[in-house]
C-alpha atoms as a PDB file:
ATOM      1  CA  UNK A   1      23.270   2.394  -0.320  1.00  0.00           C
ATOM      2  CA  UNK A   2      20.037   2.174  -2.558  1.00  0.00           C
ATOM      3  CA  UNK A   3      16.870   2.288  -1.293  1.00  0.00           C
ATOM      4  CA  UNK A   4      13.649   0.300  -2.325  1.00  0.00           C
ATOM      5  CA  UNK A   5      10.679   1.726  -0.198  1.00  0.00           C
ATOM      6  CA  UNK A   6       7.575  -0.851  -0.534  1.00  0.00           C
ATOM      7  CA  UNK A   7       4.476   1.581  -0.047  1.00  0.00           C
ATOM      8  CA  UNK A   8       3.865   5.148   0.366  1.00  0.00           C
ATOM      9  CA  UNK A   9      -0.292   7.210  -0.325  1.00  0.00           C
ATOM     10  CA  UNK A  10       1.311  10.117  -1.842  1.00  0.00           C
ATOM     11  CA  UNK A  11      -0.522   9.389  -5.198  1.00  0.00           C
ATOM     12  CA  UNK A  12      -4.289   9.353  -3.485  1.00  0.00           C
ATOM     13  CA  UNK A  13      -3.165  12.075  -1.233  1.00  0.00           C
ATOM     14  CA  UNK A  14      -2.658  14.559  -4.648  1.00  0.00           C
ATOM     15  CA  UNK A  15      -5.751  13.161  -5.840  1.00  0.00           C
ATOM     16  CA  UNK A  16      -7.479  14.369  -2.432  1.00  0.00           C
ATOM     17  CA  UNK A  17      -5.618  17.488  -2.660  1.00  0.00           C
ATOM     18  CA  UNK A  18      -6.850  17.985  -6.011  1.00  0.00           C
ATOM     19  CA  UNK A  19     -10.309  17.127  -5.418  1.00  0.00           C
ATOM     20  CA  UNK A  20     -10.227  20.285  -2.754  1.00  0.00           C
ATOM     21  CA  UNK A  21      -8.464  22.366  -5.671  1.00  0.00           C
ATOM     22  CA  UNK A  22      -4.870  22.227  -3.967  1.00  0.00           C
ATOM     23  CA  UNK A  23      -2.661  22.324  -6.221  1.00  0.00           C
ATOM     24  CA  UNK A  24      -0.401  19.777  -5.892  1.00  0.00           C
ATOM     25  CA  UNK A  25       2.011  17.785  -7.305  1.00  0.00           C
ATOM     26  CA  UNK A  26       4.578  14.639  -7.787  1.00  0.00           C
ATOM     27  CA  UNK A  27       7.967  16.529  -8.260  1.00  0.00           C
ATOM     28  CA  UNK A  28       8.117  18.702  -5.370  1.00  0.00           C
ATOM     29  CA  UNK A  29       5.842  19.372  -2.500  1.00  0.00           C
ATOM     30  CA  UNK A  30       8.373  21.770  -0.739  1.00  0.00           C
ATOM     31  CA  UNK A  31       8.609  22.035   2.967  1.00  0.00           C
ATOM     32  CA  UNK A  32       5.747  23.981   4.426  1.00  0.00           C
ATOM     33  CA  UNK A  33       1.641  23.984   4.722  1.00  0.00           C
ATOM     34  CA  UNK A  34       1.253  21.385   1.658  1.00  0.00           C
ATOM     35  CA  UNK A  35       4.522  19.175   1.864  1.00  0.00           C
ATOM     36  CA  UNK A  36       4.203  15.590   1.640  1.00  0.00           C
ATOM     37  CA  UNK A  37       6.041  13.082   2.984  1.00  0.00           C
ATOM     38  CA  UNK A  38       7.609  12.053  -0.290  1.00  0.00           C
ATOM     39  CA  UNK A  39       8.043  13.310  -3.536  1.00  0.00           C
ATOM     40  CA  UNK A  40      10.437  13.057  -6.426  1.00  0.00           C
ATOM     41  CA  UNK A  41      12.788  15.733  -5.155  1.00  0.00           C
ATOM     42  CA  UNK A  42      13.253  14.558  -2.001  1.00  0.00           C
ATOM     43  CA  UNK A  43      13.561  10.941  -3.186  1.00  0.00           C
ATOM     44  CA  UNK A  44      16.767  11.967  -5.332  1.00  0.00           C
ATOM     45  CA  UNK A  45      17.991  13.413  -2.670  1.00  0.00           C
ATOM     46  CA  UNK A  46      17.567  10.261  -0.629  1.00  0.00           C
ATOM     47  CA  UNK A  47      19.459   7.802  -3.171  1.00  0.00           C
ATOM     48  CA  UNK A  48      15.974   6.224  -3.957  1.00  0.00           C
ATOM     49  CA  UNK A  49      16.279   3.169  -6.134  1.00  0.00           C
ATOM     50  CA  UNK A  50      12.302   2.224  -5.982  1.00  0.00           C
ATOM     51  CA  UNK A  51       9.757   3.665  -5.179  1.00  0.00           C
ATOM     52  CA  UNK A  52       6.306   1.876  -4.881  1.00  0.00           C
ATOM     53  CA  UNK A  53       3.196   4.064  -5.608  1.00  0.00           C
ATOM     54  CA  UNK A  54       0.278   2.651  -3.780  1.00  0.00           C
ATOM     55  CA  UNK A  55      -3.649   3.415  -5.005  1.00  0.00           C
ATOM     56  CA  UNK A  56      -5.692   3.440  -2.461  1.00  0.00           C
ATOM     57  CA  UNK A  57      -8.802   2.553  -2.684  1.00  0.00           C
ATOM     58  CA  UNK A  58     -11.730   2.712  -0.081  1.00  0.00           C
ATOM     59  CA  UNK A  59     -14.550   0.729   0.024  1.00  0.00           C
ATOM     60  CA  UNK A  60     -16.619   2.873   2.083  1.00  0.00           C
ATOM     61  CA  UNK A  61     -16.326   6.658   0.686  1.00  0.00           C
ATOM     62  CA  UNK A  62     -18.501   8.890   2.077  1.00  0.00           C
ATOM     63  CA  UNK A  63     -19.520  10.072  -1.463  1.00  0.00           C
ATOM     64  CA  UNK A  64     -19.930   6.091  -2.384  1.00  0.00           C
ATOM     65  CA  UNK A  65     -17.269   6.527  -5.243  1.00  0.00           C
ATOM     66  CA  UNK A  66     -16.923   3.204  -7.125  1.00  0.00           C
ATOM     67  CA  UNK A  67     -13.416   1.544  -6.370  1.00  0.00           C
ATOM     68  CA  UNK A  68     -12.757   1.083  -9.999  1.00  0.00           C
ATOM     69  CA  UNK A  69     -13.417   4.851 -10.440  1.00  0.00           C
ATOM     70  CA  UNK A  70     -11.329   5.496  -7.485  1.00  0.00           C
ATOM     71  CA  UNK A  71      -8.401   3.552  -9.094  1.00  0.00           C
ATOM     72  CA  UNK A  72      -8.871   5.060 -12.669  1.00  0.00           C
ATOM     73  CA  UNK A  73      -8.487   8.245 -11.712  1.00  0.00           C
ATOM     74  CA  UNK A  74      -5.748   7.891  -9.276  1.00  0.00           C
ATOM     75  CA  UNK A  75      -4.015   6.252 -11.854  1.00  0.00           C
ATOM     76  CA  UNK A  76      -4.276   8.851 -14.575  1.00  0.00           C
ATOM     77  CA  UNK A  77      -2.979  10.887 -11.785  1.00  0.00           C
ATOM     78  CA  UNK A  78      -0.020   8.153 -11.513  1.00  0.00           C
ATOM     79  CA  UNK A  79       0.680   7.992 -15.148  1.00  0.00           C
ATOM     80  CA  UNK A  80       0.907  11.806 -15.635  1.00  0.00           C
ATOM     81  CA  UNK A  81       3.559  12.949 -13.166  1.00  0.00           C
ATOM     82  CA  UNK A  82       5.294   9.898 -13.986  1.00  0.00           C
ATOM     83  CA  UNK A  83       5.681  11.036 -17.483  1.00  0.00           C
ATOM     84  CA  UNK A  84       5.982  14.912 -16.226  1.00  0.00           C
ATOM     85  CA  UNK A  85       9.105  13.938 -14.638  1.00  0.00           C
ATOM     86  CA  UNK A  86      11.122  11.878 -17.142  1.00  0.00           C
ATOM     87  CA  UNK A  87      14.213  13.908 -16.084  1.00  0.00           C
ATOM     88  CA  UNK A  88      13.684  12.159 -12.344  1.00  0.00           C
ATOM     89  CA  UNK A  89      11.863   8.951 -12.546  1.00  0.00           C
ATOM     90  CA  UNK A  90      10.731   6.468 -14.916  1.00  0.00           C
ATOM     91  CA  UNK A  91       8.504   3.329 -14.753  1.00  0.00           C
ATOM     92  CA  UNK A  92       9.395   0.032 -13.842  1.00  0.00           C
ATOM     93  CA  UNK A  93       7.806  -3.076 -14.531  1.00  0.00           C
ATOM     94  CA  UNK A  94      10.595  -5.941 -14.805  1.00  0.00           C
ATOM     95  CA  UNK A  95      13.577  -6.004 -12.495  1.00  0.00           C
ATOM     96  CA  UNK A  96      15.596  -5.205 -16.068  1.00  0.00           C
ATOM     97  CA  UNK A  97      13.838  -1.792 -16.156  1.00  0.00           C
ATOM     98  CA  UNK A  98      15.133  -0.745 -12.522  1.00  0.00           C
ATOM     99  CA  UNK A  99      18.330  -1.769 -13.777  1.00  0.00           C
ATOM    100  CA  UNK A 100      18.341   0.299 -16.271  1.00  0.00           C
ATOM    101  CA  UNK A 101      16.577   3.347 -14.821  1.00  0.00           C
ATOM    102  CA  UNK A 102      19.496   2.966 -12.145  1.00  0.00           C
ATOM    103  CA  UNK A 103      22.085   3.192 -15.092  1.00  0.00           C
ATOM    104  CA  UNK A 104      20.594   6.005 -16.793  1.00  0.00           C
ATOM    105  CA  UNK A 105      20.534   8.101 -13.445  1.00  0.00           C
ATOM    106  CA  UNK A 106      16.665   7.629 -12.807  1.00  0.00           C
ATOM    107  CA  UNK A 107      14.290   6.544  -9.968  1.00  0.00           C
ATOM    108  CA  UNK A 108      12.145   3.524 -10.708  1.00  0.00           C
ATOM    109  CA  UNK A 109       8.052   3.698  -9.654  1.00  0.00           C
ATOM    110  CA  UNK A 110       6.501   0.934  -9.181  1.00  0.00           C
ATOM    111  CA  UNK A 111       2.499   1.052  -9.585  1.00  0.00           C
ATOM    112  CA  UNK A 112       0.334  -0.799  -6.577  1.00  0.00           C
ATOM    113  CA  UNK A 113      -2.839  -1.738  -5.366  1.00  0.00           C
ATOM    114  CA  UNK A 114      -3.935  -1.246  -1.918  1.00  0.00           C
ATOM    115  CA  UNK A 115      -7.516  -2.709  -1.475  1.00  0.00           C
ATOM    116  CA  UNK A 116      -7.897  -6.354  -3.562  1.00  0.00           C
ATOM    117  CA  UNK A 117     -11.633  -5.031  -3.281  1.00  0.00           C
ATOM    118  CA  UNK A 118     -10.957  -3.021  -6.407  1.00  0.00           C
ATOM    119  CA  UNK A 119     -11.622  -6.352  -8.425  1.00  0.00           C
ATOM    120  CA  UNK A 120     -15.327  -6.068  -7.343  1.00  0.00           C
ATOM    121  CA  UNK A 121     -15.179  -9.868  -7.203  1.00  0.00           C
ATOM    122  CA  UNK A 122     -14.139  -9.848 -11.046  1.00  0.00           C
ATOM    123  CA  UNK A 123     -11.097 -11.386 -11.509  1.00  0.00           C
ATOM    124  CA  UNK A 124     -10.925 -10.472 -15.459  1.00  0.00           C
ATOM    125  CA  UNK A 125      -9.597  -6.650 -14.226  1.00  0.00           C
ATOM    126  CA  UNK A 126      -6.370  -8.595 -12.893  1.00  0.00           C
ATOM    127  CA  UNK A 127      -4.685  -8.509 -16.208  1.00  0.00           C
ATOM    128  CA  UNK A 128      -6.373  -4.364 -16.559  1.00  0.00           C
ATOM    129  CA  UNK A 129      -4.277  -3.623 -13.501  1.00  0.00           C
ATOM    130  CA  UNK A 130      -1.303  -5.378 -15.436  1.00  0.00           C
ATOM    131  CA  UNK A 131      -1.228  -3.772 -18.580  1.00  0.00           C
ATOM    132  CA  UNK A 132      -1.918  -0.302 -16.415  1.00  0.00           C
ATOM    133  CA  UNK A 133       1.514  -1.377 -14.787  1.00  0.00           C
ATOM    134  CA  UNK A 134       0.441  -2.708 -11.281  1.00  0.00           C
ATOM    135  CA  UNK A 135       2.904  -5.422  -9.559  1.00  0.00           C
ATOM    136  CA  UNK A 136       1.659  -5.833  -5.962  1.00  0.00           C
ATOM    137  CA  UNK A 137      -1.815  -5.690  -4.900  1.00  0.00           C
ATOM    138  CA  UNK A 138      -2.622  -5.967  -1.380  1.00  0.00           C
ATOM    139  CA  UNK A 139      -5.224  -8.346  -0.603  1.00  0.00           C
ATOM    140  CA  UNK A 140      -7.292  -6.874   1.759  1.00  0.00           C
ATOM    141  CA  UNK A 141      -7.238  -3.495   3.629  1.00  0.00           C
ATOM    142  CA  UNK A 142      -8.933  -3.873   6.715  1.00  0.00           C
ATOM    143  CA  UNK A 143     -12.616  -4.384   5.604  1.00  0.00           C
ATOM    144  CA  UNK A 144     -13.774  -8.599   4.215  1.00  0.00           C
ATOM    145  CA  UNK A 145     -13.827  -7.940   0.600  1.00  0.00           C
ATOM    146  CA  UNK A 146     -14.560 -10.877  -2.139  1.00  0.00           C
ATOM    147  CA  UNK A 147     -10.715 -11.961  -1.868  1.00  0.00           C
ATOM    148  CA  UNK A 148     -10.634 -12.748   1.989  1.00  0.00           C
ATOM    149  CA  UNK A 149     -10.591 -11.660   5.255  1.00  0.00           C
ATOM    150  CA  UNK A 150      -8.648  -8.868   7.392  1.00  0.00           C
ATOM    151  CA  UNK A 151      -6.672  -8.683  10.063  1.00  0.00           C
ATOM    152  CA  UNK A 152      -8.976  -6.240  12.311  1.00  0.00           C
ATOM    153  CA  UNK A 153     -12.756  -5.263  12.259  1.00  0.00           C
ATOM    154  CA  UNK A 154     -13.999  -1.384  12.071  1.00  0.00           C
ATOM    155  CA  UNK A 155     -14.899  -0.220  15.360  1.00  0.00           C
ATOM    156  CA  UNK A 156     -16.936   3.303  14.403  1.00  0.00           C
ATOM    157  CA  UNK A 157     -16.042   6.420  13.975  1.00  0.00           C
ATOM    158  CA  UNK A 158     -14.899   9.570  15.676  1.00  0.00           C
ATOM    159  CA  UNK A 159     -16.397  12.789  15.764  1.00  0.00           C
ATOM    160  CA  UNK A 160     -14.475  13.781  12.502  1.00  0.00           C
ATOM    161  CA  UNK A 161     -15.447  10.482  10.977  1.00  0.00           C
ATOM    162  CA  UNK A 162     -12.144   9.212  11.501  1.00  0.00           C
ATOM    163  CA  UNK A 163     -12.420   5.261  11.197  1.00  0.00           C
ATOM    164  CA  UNK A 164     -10.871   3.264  13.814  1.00  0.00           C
ATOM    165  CA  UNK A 165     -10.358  -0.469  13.616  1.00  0.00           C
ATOM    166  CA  UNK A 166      -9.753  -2.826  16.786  1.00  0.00           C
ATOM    167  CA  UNK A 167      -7.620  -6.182  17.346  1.00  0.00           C
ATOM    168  CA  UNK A 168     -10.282  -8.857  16.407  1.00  0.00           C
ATOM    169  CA  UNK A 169      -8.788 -12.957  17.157  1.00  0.00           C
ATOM    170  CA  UNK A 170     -11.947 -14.118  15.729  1.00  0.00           C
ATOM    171  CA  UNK A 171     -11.516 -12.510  12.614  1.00  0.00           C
ATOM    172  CA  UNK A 172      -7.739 -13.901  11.996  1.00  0.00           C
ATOM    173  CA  UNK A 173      -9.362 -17.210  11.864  1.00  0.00           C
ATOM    174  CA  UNK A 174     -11.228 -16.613   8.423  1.00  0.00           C
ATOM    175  CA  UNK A 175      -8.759 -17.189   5.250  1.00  0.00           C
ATOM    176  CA  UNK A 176      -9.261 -16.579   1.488  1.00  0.00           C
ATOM    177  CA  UNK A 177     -11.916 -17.304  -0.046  1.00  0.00           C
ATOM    178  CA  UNK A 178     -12.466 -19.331  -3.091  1.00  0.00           C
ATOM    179  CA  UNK A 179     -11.953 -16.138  -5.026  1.00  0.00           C
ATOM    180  CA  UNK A 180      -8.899 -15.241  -3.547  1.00  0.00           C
ATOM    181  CA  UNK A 181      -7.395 -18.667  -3.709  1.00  0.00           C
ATOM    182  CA  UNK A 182      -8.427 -18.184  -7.776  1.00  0.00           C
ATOM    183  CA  UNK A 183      -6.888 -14.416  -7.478  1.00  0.00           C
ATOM    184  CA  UNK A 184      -3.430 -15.328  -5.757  1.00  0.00           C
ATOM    185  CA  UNK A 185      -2.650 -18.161  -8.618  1.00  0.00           C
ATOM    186  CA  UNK A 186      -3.517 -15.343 -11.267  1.00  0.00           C
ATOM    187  CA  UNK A 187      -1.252 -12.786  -9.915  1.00  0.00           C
ATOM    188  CA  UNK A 188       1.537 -15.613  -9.805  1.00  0.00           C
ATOM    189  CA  UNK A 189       1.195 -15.985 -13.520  1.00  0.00           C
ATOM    190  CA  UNK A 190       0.824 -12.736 -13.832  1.00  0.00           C
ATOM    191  CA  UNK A 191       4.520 -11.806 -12.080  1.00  0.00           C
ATOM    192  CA  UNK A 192       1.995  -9.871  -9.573  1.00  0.00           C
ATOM    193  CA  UNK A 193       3.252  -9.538  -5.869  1.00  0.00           C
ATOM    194  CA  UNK A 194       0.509 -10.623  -3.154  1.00  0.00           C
ATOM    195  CA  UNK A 195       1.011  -7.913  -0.221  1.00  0.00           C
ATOM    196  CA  UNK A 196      -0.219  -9.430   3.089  1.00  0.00           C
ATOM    197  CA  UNK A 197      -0.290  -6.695   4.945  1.00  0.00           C
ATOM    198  CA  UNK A 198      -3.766  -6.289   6.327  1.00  0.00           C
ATOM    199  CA  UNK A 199      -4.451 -10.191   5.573  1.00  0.00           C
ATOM    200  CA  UNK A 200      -5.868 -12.374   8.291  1.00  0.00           C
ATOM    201  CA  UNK A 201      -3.476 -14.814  10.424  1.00  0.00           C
ATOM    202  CA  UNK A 202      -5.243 -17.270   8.201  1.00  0.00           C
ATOM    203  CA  UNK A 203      -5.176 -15.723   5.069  1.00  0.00           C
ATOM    204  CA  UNK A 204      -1.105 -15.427   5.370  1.00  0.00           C
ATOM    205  CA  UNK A 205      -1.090 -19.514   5.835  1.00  0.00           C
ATOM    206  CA  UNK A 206      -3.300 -19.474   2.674  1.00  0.00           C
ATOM    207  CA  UNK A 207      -0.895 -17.614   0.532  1.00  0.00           C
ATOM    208  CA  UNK A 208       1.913 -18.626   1.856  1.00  0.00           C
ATOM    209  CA  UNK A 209       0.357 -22.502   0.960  1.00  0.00           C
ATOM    210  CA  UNK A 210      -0.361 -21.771  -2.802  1.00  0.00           C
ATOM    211  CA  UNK A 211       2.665 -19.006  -3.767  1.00  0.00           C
ATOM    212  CA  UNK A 212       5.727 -19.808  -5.102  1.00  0.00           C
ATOM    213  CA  UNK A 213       6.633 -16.174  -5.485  1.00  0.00           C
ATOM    214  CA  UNK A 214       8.102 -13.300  -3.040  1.00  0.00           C
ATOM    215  CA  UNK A 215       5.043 -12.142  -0.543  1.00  0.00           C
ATOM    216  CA  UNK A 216       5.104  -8.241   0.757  1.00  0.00           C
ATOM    217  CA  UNK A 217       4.680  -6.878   4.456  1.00  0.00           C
ATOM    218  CA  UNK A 218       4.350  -4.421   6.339  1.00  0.00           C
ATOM    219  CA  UNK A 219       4.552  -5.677  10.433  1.00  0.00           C
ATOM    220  CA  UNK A 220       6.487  -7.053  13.220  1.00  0.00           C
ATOM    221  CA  UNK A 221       5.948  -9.940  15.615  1.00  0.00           C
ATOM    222  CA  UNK A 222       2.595  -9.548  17.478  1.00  0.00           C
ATOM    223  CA  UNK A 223       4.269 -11.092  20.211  1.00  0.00           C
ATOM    224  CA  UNK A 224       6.162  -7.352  20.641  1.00  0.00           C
ATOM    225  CA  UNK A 225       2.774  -5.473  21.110  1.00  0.00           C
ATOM    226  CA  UNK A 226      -0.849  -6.889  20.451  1.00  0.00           C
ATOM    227  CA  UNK A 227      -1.530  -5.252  17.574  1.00  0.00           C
ATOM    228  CA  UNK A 228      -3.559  -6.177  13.887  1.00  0.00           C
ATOM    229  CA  UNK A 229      -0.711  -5.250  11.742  1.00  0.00           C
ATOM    230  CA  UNK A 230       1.609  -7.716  13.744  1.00  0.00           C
ATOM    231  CA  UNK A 231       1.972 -10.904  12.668  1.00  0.00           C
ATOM    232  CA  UNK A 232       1.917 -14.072  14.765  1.00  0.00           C
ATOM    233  CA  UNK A 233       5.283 -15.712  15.760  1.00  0.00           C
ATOM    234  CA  UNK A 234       3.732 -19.396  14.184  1.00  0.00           C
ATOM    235  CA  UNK A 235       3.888 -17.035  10.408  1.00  0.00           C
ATOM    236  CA  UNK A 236       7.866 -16.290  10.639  1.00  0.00           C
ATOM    237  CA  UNK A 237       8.275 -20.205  11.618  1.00  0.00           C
ATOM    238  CA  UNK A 238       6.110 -20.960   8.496  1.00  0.00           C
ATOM    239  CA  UNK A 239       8.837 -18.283   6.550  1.00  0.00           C
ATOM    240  CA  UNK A 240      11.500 -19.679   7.956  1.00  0.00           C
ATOM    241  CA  UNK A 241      10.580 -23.506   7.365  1.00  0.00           C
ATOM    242  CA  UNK A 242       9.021 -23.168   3.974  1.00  0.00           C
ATOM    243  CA  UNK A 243      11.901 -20.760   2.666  1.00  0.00           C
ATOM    244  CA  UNK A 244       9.162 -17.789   2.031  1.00  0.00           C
ATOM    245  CA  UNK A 245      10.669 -15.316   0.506  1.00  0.00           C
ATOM    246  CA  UNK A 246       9.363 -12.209   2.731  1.00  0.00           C
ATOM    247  CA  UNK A 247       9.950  -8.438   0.917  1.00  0.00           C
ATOM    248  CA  UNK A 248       9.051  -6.526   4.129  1.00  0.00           C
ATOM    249  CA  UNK A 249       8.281  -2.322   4.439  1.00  0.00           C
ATOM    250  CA  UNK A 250       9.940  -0.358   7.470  1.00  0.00           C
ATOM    251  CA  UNK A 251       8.028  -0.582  10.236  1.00  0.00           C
ATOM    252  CA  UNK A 252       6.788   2.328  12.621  1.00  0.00           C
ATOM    253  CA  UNK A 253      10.461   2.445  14.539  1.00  0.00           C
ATOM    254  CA  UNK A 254      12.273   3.047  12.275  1.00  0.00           C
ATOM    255  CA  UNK A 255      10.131   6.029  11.114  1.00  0.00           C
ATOM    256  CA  UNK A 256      10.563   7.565  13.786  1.00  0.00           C
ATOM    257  CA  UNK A 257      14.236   7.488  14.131  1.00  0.00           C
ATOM    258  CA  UNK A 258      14.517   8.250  10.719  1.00  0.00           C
ATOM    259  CA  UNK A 259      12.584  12.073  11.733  1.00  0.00           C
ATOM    260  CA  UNK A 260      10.002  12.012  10.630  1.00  0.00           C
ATOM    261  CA  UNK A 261       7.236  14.363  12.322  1.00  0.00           C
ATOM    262  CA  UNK A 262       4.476  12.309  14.430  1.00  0.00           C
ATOM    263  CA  UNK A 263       1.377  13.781  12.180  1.00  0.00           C
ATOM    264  CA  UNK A 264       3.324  12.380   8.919  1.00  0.00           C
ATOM    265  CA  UNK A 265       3.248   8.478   9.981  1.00  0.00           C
ATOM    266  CA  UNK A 266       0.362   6.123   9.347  1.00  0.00           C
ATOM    267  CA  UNK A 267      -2.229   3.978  11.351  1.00  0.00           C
ATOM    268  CA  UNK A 268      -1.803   3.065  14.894  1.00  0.00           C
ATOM    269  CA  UNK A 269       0.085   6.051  15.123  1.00  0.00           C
ATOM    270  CA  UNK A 270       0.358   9.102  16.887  1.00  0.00           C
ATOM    271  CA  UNK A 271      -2.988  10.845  15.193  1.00  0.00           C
ATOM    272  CA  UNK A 272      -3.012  14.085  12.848  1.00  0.00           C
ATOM    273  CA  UNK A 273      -3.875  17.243  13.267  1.00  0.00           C
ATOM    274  CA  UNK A 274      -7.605  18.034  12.496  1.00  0.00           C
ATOM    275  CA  UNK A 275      -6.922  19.842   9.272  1.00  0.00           C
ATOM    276  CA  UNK A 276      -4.885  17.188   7.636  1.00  0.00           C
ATOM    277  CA  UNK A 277      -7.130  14.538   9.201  1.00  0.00           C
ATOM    278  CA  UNK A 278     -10.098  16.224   6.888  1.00  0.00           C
ATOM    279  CA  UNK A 279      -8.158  16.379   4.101  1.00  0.00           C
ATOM    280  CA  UNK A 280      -7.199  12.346   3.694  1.00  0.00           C
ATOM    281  CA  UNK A 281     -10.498  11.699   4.707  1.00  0.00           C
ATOM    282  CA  UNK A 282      -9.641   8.711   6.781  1.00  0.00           C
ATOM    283  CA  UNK A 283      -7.012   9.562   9.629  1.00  0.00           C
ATOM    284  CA  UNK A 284      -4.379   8.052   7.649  1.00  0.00           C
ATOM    285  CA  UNK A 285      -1.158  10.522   6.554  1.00  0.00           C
ATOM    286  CA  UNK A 286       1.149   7.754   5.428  1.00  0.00           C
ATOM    287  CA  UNK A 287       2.179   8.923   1.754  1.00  0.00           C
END
């Protein structure tokens, strides 16, 4: 059995690491204080096929870093172990290049965007993310950027400036905006996959209106828990009647049952402990 995983932070999470002066890299992150989740070692040993590469980019940094900064450097970052590790893994940009890579023995990476904010409203970087090998951008994460809406509101901070985020209904009203409309019809040209994760109720109807091509997400039905990152049961009629094509992650479940420790798994989870909390900068583990 191949496996194509849709989204993992291990790519910001070196470039956090690094930023502290861990060393720290792609290939292998071993098995004690500074493993990861995933790296290139343990994805061979898994029978990975794909592997997406998500940069993360936050609109509200403490130090007020520039997205586009954010996203240059994690993608030099991206680019490097990539080509440090020709041996394991190789690029992929076209389905016939993860053919291929699977022929010749080798993991495919797949470069993404988490955080349409990135654009800054400017719609020219689009084809910049394609030529730097990007094929899924997510449209929101969960803050209203100049794309559209999200699917939950902030709700403050912890002690440890952790950012929390609460269950909003009002908010899932508010769709794309004209931007995003103009941003969804460029990435279809463009062969780039719209990821609906952290998009409004809305926002979903809106893509799902104007795509022809696959969408990406990461949920479950909302009508299992009340939760942002669910998605209404009205949205899986909508896939089901207008044939959507759906490419959708694993959801927290099947994390767990597949072992992996509490502290490793993402939002809405069960929370880190304090060191690693500091050291993503967010509360968010999920590379």
């Amino acid at each position: 059995m191949y496996i194509a995983d849709m989204h993992c932070d291990t790519i910001m999470l070196i470039w956090l690491a690094r930023k502290e002066g861990i060393d720290i890299d792609l290939r292998d992150t071993g098995y004690g204080d500074k493993k990861l989740q995933i790296d290139l070692l343990k994805l061979k040993k898994g029978g990975s096929l794909v592997q997406n590469f998500a940069i993360y980019v936050d609109l509200q940094r403490e130090d007020g870093m520039d997205p586009w900064t954010q996203f240059t450097e994690m993608a030099e970052i991206y680019h490097a172990e990539i080509a440090a590790n020709a041996d394991l893994v190789r690029e992929a940009k076209t389905y016939e290049d993860i053919i291929r890579n699977r022929d010749a023995g080798l993991i495919s990476s797949v470069m993404t965007v988490e955080e349409g904010g990135v654009l800054g409203g400017d719609l020219d970087r689009l084809k910049t993310l394609h030529d730097e090998g990007v094929r899924m951008i997510t449209l929101t994460w969960n803050y209203e950027n100049e794309l559209g809406y999200p699917n939950s509101l902030p709700d403050g901070m912890d002690e440890d400036y952790t950012r929390y985020f609460r269950f909003e209904p009002k908010t899932m009203e508010n769709g794309l905006k004209a931007k995003g409309f103009e941003a969804v019809e460029m990435m279809e040209d463009m062969g780039i996959i719209a990821d609906v994760s952290h998009l409004s109720d809305a926002g979903f109807y809106d893509v799902r209106a104007v795509r022809r091509q696959p969408l990406q997400c990461e949920g479950a039905l909302r009508l299992q828990q009340e939760h942002d990152r669910r998605h209404d049961k009205g949205s899986r009629r909508a896939r089901r009647r207008h044939r959507t094509e759906l490419l959708s992650g694993i959801h927290n479940g099947s994390r767990i049952r597949a072992g992996l420790q509490e502290h490793d798994r993402g939002p809405g989870k069960a929370r880190p402990p304090h060191d690693e909390r500091r050291r993503n900068g967010r509360g968010r583990n999920r590379n």
